[in-house]
C-alpha atoms as a PDB file:
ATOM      1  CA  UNK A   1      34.494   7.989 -11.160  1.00  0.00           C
ATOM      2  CA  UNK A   2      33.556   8.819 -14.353  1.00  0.00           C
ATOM      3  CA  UNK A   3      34.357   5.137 -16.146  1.00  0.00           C
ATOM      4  CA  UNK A   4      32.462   3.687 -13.043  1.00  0.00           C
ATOM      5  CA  UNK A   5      29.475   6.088 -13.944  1.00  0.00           C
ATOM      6  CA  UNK A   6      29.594   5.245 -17.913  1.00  0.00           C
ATOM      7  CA  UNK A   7      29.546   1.438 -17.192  1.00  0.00           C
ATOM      8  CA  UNK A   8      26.735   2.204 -14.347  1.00  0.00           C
ATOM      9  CA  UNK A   9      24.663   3.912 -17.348  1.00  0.00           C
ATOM     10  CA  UNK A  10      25.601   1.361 -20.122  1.00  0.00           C
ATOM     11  CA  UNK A  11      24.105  -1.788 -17.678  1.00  0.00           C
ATOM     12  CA  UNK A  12      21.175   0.851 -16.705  1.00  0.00           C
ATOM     13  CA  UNK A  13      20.157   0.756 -20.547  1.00  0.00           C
ATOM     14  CA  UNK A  14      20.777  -3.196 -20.639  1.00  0.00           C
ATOM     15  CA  UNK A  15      18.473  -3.051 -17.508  1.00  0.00           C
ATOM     16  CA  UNK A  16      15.750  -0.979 -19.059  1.00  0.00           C
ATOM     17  CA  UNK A  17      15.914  -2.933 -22.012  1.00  0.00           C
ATOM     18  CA  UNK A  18      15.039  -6.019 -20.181  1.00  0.00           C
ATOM     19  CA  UNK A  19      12.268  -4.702 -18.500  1.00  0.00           C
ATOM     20  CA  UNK A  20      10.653  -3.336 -21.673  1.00  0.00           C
ATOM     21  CA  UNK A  21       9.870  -6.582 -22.931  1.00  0.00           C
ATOM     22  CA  UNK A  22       9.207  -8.490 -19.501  1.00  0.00           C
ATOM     23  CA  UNK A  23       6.435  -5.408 -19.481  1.00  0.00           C
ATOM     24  CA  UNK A  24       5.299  -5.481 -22.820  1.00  0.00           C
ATOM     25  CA  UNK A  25       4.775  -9.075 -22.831  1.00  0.00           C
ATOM     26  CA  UNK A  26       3.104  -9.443 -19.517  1.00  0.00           C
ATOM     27  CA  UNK A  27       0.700  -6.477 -20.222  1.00  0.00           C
ATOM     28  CA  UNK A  28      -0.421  -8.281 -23.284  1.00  0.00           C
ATOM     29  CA  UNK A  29      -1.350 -11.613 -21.602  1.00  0.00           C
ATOM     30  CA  UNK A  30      -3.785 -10.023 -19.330  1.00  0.00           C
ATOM     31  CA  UNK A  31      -7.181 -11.398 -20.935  1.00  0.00           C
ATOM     32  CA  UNK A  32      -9.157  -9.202 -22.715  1.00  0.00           C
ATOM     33  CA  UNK A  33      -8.195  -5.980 -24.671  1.00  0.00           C
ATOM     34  CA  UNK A  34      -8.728  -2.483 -25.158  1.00  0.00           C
ATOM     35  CA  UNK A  35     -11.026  -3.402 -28.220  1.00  0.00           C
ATOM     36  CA  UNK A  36     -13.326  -5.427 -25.880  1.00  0.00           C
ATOM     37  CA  UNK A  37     -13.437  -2.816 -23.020  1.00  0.00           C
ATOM     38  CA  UNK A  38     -14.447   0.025 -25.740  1.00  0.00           C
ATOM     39  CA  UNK A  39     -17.017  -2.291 -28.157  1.00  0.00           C
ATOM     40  CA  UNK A  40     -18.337  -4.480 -25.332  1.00  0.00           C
ATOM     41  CA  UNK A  41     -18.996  -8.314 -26.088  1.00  0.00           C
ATOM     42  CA  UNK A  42     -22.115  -7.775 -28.402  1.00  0.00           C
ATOM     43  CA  UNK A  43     -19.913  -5.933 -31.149  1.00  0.00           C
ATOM     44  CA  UNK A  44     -19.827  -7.702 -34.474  1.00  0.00           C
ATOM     45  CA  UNK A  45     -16.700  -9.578 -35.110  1.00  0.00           C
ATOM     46  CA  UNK A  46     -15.749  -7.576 -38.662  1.00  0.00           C
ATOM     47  CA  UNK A  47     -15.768  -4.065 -36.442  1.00  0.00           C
ATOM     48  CA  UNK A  48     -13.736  -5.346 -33.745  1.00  0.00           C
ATOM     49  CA  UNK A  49     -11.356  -7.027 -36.231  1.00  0.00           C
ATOM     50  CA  UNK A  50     -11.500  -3.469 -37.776  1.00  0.00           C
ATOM     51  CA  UNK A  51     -10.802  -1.652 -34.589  1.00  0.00           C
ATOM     52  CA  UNK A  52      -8.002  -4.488 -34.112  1.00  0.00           C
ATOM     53  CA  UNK A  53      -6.029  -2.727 -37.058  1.00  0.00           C
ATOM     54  CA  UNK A  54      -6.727   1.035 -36.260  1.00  0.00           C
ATOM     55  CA  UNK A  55      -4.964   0.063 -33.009  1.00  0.00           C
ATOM     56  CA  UNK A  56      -2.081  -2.105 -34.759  1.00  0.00           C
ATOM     57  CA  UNK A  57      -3.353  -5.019 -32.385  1.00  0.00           C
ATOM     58  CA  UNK A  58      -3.729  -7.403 -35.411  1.00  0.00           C
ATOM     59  CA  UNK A  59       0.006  -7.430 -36.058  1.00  0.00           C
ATOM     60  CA  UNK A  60       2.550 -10.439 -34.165  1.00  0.00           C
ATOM     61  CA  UNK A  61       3.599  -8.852 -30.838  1.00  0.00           C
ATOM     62  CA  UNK A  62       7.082  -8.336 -31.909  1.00  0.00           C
ATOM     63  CA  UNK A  63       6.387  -5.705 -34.560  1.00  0.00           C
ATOM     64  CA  UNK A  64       4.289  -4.402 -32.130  1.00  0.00           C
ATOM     65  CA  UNK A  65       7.106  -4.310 -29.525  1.00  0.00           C
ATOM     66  CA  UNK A  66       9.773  -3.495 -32.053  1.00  0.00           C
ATOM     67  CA  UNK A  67       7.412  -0.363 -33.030  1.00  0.00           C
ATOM     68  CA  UNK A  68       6.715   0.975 -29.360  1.00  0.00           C
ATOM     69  CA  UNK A  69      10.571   0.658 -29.031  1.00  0.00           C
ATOM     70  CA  UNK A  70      11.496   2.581 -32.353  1.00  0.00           C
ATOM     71  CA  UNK A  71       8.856   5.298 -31.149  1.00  0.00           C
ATOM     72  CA  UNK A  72      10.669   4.980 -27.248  1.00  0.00           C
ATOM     73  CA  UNK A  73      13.912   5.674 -28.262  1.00  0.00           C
ATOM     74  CA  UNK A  74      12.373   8.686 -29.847  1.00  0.00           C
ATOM     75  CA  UNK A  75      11.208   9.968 -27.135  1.00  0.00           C
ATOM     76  CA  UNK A  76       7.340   9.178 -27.886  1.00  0.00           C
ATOM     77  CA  UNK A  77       6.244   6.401 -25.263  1.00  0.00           C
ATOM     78  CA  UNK A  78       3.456   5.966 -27.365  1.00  0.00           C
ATOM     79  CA  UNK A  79      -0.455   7.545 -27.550  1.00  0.00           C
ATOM     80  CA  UNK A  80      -3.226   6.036 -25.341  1.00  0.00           C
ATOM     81  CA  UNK A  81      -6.018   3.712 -27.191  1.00  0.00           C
ATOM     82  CA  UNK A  82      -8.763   4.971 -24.698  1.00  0.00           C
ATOM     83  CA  UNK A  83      -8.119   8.961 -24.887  1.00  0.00           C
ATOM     84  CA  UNK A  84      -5.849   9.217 -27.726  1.00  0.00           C
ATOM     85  CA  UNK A  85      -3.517  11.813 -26.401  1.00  0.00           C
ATOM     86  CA  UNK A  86       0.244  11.281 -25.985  1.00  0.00           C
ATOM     87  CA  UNK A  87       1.354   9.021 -22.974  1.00  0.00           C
ATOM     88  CA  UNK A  88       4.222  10.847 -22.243  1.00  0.00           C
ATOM     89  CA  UNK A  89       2.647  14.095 -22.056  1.00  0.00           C
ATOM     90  CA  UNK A  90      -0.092  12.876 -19.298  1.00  0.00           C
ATOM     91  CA  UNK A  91       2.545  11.083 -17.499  1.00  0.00           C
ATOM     92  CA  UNK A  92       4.550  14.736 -17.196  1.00  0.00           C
ATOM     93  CA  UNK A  93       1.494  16.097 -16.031  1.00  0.00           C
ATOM     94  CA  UNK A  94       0.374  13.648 -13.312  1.00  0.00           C
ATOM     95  CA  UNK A  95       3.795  12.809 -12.439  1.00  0.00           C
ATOM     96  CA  UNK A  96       4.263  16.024 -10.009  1.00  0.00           C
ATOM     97  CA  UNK A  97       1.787  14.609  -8.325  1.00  0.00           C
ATOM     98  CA  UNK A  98       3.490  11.652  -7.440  1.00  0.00           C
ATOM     99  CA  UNK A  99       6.314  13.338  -6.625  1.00  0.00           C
ATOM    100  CA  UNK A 100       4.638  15.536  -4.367  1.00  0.00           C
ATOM    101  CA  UNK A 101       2.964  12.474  -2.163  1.00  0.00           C
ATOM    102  CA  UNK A 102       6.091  10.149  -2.688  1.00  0.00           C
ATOM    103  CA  UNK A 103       8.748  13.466  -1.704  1.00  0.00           C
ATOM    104  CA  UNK A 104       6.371  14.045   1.381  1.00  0.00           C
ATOM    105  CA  UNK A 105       5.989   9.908   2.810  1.00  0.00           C
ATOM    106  CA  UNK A 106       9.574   9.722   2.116  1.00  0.00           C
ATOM    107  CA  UNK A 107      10.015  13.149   4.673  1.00  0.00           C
ATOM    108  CA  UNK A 108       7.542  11.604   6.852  1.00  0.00           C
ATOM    109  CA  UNK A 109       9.614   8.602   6.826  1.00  0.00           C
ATOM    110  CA  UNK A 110      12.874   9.824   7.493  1.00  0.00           C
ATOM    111  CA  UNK A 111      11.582  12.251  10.323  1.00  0.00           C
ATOM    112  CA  UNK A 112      10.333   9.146  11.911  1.00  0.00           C
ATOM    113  CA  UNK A 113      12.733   6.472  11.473  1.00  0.00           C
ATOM    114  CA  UNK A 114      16.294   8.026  11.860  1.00  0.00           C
ATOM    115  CA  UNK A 115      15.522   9.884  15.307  1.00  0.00           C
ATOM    116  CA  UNK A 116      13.827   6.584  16.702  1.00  0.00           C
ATOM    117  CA  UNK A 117      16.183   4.705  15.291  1.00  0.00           C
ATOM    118  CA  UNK A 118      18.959   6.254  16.603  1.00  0.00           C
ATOM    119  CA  UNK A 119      17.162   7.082  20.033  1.00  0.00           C
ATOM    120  CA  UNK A 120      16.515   3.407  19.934  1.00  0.00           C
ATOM    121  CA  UNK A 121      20.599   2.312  19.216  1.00  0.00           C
ATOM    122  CA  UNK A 122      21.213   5.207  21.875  1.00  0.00           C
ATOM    123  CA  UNK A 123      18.954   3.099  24.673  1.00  0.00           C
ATOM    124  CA  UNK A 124      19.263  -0.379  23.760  1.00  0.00           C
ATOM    125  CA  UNK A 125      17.618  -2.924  25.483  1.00  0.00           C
ATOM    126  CA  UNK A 126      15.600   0.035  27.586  1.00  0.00           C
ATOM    127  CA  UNK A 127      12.085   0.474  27.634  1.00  0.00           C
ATOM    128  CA  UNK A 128      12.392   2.978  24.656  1.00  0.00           C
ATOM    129  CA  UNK A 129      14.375   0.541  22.550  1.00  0.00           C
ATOM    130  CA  UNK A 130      11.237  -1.916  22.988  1.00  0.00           C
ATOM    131  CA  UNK A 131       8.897   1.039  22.071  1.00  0.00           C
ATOM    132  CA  UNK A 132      10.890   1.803  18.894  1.00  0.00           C
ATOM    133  CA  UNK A 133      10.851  -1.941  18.113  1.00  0.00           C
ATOM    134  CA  UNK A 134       7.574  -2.482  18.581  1.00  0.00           C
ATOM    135  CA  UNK A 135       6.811   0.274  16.244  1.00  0.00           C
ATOM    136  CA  UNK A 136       9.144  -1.296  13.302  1.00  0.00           C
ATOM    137  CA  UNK A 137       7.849  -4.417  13.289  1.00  0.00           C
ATOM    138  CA  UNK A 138       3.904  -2.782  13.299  1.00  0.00           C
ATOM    139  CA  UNK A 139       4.894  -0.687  10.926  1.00  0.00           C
ATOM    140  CA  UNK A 140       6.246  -3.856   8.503  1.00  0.00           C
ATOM    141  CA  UNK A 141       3.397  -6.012   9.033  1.00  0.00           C
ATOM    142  CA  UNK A 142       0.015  -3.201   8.362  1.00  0.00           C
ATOM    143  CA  UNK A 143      -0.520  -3.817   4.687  1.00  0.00           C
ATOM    144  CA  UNK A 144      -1.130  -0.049   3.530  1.00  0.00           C
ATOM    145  CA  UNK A 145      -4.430  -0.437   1.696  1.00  0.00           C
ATOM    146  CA  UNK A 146      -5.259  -1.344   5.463  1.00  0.00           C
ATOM    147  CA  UNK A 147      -3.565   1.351   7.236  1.00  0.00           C
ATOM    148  CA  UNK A 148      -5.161   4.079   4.797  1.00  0.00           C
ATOM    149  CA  UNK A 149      -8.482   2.599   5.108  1.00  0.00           C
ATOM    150  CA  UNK A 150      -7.694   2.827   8.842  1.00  0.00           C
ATOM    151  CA  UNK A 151      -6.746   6.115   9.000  1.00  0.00           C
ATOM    152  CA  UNK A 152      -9.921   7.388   6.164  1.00  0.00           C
ATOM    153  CA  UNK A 153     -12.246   5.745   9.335  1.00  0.00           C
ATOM    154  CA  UNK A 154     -10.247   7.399  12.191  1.00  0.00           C
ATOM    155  CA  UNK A 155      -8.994  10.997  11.017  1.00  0.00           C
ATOM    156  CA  UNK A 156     -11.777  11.778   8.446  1.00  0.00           C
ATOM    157  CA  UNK A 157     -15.089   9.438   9.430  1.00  0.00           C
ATOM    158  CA  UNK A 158     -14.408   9.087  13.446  1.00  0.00           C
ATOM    159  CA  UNK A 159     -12.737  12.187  14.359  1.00  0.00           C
ATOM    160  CA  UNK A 160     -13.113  14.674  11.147  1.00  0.00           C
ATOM    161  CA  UNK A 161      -9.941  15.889  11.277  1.00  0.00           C
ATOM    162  CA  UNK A 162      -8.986  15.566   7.898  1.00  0.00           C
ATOM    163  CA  UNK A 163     -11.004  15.236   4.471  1.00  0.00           C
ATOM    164  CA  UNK A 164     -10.926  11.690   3.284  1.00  0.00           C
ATOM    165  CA  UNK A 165     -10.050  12.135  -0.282  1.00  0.00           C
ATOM    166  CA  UNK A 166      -9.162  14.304  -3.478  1.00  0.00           C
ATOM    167  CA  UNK A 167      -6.921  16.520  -4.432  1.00  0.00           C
ATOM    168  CA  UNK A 168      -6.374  20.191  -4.443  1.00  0.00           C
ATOM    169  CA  UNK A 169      -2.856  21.560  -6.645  1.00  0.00           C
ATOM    170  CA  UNK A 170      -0.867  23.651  -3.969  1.00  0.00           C
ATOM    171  CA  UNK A 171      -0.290  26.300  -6.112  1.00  0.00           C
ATOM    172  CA  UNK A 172      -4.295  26.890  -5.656  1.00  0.00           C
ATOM    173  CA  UNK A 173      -4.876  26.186  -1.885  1.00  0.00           C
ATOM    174  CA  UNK A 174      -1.733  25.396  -0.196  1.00  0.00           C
ATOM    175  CA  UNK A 175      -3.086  24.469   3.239  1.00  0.00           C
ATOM    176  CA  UNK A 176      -6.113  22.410   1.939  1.00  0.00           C
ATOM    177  CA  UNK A 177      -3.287  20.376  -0.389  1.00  0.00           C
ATOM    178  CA  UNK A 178      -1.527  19.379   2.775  1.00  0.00           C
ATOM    179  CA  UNK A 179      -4.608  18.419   4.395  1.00  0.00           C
ATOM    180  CA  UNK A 180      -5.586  16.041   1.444  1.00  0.00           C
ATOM    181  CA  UNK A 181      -2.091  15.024   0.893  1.00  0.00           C
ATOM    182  CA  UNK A 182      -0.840  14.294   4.649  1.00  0.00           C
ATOM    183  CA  UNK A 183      -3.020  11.242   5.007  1.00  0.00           C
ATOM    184  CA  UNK A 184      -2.008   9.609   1.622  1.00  0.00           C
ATOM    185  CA  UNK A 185       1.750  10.352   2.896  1.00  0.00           C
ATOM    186  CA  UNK A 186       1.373   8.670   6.045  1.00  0.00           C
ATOM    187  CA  UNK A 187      -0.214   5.434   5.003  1.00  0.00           C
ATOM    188  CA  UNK A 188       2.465   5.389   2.170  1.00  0.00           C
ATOM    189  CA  UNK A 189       5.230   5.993   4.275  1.00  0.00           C
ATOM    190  CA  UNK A 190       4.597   4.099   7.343  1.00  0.00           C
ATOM    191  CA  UNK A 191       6.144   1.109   5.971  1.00  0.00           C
ATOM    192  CA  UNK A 192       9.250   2.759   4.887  1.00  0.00           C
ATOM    193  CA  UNK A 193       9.191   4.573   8.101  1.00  0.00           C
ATOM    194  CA  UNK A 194       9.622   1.340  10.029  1.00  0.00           C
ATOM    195  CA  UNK A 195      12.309   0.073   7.900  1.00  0.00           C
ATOM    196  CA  UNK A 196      14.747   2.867   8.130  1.00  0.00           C
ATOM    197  CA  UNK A 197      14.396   2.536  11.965  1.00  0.00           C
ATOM    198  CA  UNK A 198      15.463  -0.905  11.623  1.00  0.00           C
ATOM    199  CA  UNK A 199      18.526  -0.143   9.475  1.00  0.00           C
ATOM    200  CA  UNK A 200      19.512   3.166  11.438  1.00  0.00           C
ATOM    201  CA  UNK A 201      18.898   1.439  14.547  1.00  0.00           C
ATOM    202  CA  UNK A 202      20.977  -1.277  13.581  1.00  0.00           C
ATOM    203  CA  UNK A 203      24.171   0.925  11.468  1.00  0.00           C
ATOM    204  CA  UNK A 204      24.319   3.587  14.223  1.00  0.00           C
ATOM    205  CA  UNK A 205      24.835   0.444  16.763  1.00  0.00           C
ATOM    206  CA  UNK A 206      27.650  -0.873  14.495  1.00  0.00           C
ATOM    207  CA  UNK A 207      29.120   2.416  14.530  1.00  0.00           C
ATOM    208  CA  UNK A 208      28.997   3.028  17.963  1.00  0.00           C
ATOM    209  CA  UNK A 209      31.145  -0.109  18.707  1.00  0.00           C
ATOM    210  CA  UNK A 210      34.184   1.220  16.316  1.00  0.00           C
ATOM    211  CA  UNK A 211      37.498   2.455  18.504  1.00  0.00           C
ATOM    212  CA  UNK A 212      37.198   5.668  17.468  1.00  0.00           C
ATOM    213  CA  UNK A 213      33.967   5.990  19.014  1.00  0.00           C
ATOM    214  CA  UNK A 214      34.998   4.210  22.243  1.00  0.00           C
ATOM    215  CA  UNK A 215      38.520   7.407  21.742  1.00  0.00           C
ATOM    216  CA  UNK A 216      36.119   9.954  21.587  1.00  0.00           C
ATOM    217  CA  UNK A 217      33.959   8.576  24.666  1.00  0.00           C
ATOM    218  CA  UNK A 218      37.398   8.782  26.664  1.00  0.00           C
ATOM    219  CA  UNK A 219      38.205  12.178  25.377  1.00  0.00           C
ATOM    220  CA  UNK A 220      34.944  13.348  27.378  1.00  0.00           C
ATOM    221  CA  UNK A 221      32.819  14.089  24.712  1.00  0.00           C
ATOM    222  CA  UNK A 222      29.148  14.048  25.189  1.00  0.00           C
ATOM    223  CA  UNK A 223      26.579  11.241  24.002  1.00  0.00           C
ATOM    224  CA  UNK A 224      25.223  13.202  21.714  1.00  0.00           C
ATOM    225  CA  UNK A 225      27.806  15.690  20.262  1.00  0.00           C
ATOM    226  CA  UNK A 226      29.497  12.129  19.451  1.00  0.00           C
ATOM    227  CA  UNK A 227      26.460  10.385  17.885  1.00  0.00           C
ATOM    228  CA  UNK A 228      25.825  13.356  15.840  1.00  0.00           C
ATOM    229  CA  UNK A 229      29.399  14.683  14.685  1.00  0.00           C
ATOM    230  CA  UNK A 230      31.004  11.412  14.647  1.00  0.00           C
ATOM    231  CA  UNK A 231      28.993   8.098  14.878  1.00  0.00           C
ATOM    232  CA  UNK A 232      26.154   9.435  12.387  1.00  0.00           C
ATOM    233  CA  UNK A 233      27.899  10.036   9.313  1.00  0.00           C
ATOM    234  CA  UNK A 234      29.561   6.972   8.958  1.00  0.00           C
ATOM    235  CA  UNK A 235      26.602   4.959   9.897  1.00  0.00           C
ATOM    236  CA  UNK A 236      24.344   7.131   7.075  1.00  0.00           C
ATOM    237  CA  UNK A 237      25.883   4.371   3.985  1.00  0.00           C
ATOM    238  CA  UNK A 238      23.597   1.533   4.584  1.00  0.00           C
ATOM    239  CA  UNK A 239      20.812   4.195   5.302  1.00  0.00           C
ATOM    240  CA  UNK A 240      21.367   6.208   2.018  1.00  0.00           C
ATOM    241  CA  UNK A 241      21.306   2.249   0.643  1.00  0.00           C
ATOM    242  CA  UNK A 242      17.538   1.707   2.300  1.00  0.00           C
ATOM    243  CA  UNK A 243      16.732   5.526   1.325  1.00  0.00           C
ATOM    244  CA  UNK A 244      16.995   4.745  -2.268  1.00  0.00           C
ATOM    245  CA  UNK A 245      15.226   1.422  -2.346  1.00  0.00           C
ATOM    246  CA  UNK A 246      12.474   2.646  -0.662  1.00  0.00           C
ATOM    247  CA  UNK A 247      12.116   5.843  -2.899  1.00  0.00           C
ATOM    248  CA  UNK A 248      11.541   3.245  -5.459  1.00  0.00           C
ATOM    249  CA  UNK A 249       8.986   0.973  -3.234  1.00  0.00           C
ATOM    250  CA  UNK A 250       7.200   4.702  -2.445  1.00  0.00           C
ATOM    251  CA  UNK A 251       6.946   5.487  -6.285  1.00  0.00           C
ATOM    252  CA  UNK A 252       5.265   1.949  -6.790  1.00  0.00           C
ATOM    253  CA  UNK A 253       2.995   1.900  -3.952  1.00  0.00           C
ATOM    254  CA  UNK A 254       1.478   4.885  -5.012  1.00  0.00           C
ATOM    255  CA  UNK A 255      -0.991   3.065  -7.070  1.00  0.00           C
ATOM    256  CA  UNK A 256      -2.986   1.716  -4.417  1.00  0.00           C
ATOM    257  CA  UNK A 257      -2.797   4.739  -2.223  1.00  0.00           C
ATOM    258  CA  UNK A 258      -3.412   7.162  -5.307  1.00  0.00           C
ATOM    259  CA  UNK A 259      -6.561   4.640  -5.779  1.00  0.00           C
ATOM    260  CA  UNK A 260      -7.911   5.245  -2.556  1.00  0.00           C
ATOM    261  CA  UNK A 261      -7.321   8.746  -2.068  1.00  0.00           C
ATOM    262  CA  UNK A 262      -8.491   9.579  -5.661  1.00  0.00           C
ATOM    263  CA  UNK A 263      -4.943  11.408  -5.878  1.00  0.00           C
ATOM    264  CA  UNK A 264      -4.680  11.819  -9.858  1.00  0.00           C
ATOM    265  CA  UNK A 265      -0.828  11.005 -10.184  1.00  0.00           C
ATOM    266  CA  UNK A 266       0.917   8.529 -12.542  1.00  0.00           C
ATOM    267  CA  UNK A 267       0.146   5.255 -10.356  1.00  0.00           C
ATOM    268  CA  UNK A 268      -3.803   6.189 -10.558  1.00  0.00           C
ATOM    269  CA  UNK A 269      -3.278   6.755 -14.288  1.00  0.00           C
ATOM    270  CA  UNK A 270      -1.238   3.596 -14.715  1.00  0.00           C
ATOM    271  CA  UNK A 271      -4.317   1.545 -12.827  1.00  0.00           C
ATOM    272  CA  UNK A 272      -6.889   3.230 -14.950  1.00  0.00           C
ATOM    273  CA  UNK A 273      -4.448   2.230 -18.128  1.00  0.00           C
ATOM    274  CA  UNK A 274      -4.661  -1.878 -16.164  1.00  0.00           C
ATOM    275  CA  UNK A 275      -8.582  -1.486 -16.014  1.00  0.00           C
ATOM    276  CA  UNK A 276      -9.421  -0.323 -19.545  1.00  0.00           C
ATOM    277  CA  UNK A 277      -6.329  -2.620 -20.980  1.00  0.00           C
ATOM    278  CA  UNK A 278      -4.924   0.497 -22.501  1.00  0.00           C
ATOM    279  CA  UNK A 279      -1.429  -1.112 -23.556  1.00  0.00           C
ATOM    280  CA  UNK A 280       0.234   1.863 -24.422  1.00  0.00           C
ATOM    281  CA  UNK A 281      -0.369   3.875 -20.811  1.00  0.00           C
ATOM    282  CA  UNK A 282       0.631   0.543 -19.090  1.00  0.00           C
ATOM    283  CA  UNK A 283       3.981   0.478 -20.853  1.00  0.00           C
ATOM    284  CA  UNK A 284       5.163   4.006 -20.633  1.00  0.00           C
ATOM    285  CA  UNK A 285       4.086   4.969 -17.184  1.00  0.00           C
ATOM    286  CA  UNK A 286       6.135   1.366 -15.809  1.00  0.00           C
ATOM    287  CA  UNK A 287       8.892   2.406 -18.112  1.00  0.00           C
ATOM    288  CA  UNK A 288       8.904   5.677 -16.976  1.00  0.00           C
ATOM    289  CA  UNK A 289       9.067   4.508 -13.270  1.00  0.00           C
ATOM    290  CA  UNK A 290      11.707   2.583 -14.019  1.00  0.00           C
ATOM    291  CA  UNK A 291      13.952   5.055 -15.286  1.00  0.00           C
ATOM    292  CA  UNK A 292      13.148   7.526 -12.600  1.00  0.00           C
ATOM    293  CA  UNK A 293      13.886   4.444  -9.859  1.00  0.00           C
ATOM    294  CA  UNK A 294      17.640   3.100 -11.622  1.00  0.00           C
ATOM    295  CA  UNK A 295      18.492   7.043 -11.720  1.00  0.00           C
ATOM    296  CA  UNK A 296      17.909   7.337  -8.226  1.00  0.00           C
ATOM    297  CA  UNK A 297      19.942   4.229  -7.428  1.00  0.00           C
ATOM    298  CA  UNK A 298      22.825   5.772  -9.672  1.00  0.00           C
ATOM    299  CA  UNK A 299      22.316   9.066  -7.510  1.00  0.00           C
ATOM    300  CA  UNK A 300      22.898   6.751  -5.009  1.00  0.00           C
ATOM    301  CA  UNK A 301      26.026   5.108  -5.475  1.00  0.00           C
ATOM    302  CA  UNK A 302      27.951   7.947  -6.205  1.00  0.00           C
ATOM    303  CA  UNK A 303      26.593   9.886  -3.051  1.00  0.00           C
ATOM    304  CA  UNK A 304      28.465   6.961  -1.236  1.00  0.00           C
ATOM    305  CA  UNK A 305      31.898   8.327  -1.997  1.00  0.00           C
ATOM    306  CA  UNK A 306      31.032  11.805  -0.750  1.00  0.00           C
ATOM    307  CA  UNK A 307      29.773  10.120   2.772  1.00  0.00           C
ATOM    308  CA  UNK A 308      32.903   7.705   2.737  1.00  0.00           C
ATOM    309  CA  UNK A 309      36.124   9.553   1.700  1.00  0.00           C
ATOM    310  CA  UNK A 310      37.483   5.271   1.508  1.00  0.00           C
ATOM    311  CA  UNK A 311      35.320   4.399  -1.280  1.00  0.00           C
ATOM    312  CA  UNK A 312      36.982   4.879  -4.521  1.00  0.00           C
ATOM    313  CA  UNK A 313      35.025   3.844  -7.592  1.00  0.00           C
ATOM    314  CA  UNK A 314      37.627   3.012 -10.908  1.00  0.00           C
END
């Protein structure tokens, strides 16, 4: 286990590496620049090529990357052109945030999608298994920039149930946080929602069709003690699979729904960073992302050997 999780880091850091520059690179072909955003197009050429070099943006890329990298390794993901304070530090700061609306889709999503998916593997081909269905493949098609714009007109404009936007810290108002953030959550989780349906519906059907399951049917169990005890834990792999890939699709889907919720966690700050072509908070917040998502996915893997005593990792 623990050679399998040195070689798992060692190709994580080969993996981050890559990104780094796929990032870097494509951030700096966007047209325009930070220079043009702050000076506007009427500046004189000798103060924006003066800006140019208070930024560093007059040196080749690669000493640019090569010093972003140096100051990465260091732990300093760099300080924003626009504000001037450290990257890392705001990305700390909003990133409870995003952990707070991702951590409560993702609970939406599993509430949702593992009892209807195994209610639906439990009545297939019944009226409920066309219900749960249904649902899935709704929930896969509704872009969610849609489906939160949907909900702002139903549950805050239509109905008032809910506010439409902002953001309260929970530590302030706990019950007005949840009423901002539950909205946000749904629209971002939806999707993921419908997904693990499809895969629990799916593994808990495999598992169902295994002899032991068929032994413990003949035994007398009940349905349910044997879906639960026995059928369930087996069939939670592929889910814990989905689980992690979709904490990951949560964590970058924020952005739009942190846009249109004015939530002010990393994705909104990473958007702001897109709009005013600050390179800096573009680069750290993806990197950061990125090494929050591959840790999960280690997390991941070795969680599969405590659900399946079989798998042994050398």
């Amino acid at each position: 286990m623990i050679r399998y999780i040195v070689r798992r880091i060692l190709a994580l850091i080969v993996v981050l590496f890559g990104i780094s520059i796929v990032v870097f690179l494509l951030v700096h072909l966007v047209p325009g620049d930070v220079v043009s955003v702050l000076l506007g197009p009427r500046t004189s050429p000798q103060a924006r090529a003066a800006l140019r070099k208070i930024f560093g943006l007059d040196e080749p890329l690669y000493v640019q990357y090569l010093h972003w990298l140096g100051d990465v390794l260091q732990g300093n993901f760099g300080t924003s052109l626009r504000t001037g304070q450290p990257v890392l530090g705001q990305i700390i700061d909003r990133f409870g945030v995003t952990l707070e609306l991702t951590g409560l889709a993702l609970l939406l999503a599993l509430a949702i999608g593992i009892p209807a998916g195994i209610l639906g593997a439990v009545k297939q081909y019944s009226k409920i298994d066309y219900v749960v269905t249904v649902f899935a493949l709704a929930g896969l098609s509704i872009p969610e920039f849609l489906l939160a714009t949907l909900l702002i007109l139903l549950l805050s404009l239509e109905w008032r149930f809910l506010p439409p936007s902002g953001y309260v810290p929970f530590r302030e108002d706990p019950i007005q946080n949840l009423k901002l953030m539950i909205m946000p959550a749904l629209a971002l989780g939806l999707g993921s929602a419908s997904y693990i349906t499809r895969m629990t519906r799916s593994s808990v059907l495999e598992t169902l069709r295994q002899d032991y399951i068929r032994t413990a049917y003949a035994k007398g169990l009940r349905g349910l003690a044997i879906v639960i005890r026995h059928a369930l834990k087996n069939a939670l792999i592929p889910i814990v699979t989905v689980i992690g890939i979709q904490l990951g699709y949560l964590l970058g889907g924020a952005v739009i729904i942190e846009a249109i919720f004015a939530v002010p966690g990393v994705g909104r700050y990473a958007l702001d960073g897109i709009n005013m072509r600050d390179y800096p908070v573009v680069q750290g917040t993806v990197l950061f992302v990125t090494i929050v998502f591959v840790t999960i996915n280690l997390i991941v893997d070795i969680l599969y050997a405590y659900l399946d005593p079989r798998i042994r990792y050398g």
